[in-house]
C-alpha atoms as a PDB file:
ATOM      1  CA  UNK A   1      55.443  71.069 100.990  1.00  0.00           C
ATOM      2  CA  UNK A   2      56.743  68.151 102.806  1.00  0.00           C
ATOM      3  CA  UNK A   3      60.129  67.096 102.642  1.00  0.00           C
ATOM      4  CA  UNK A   4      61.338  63.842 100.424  1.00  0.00           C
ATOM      5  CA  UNK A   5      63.622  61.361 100.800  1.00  0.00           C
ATOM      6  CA  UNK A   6      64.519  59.506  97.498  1.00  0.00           C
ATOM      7  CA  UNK A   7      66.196  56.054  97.730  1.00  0.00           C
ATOM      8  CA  UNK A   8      67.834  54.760  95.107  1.00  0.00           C
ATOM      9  CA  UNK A   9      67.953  50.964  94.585  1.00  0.00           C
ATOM     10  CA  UNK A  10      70.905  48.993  94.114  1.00  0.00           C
ATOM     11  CA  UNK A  11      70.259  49.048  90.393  1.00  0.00           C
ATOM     12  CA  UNK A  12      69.836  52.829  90.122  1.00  0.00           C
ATOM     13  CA  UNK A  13      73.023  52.829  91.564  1.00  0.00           C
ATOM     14  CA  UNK A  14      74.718  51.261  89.273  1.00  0.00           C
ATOM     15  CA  UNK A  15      73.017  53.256  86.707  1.00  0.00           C
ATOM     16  CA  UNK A  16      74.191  56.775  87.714  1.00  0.00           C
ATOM     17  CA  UNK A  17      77.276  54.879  87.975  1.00  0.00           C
ATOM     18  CA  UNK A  18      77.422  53.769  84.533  1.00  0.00           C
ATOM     19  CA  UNK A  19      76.507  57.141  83.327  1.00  0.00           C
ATOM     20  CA  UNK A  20      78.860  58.804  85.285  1.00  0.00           C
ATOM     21  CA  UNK A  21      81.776  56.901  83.705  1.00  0.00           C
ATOM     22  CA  UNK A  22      80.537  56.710  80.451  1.00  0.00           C
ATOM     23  CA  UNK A  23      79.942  60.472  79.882  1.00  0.00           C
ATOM     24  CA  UNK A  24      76.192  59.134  78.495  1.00  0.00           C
ATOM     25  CA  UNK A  25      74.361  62.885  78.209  1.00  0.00           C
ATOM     26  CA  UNK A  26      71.522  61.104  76.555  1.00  0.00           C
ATOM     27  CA  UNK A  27      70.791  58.105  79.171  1.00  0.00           C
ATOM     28  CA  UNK A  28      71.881  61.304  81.690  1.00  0.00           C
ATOM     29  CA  UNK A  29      68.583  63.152  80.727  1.00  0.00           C
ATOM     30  CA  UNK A  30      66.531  60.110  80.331  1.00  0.00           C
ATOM     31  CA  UNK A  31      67.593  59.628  84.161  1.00  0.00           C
ATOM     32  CA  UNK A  32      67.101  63.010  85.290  1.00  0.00           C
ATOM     33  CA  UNK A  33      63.423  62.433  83.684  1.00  0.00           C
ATOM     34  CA  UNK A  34      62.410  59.951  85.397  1.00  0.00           C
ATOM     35  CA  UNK A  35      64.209  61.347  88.856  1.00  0.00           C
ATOM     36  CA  UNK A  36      62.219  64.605  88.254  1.00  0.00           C
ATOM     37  CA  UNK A  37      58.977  62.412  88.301  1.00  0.00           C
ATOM     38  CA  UNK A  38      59.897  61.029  91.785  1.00  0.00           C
ATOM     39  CA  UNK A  39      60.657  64.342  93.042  1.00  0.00           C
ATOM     40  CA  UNK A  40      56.972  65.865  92.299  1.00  0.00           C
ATOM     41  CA  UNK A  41      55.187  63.240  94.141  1.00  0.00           C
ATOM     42  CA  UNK A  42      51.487  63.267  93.788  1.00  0.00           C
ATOM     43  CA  UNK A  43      48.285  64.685  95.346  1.00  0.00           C
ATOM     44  CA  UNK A  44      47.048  63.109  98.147  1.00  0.00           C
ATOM     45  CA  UNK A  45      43.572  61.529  97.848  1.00  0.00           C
ATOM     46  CA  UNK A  46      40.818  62.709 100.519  1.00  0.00           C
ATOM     47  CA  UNK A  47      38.704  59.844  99.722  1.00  0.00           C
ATOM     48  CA  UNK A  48      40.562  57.197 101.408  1.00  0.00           C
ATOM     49  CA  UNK A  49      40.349  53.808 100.353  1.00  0.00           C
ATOM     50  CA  UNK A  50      36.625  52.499 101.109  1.00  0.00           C
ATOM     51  CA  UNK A  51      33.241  53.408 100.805  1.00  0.00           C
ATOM     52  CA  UNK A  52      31.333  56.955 102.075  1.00  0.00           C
ATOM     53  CA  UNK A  53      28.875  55.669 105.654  1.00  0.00           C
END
């Protein structure tokens, strides 16, 4: 498997920073949800993007 790099944007930032300091499990898991679907990536495609010649 290839290796990821995730980058955060400034507002995800923020987030993890607002959940940090507010002790929020709930929005905490809600994050980690949606960090956990950035993680897996997706299968490549072998089609490409035009038409069999």
């Amino acid at each position: 498997m290839a290796d990821k790099q995730i980058v955060f944007s400034d507002k995800e930032q923020q987030q993890i920073e607002a959940i940090l300091i507010d002790k929020d499990k709930e929005e905490a898991l809600r994050f980690m949800a949606k960090l956990v679907e950035m993680i897996k990536g997706h299968a490549g495609h072998a089609c490409g993007t035009g038409p069999i010649k």
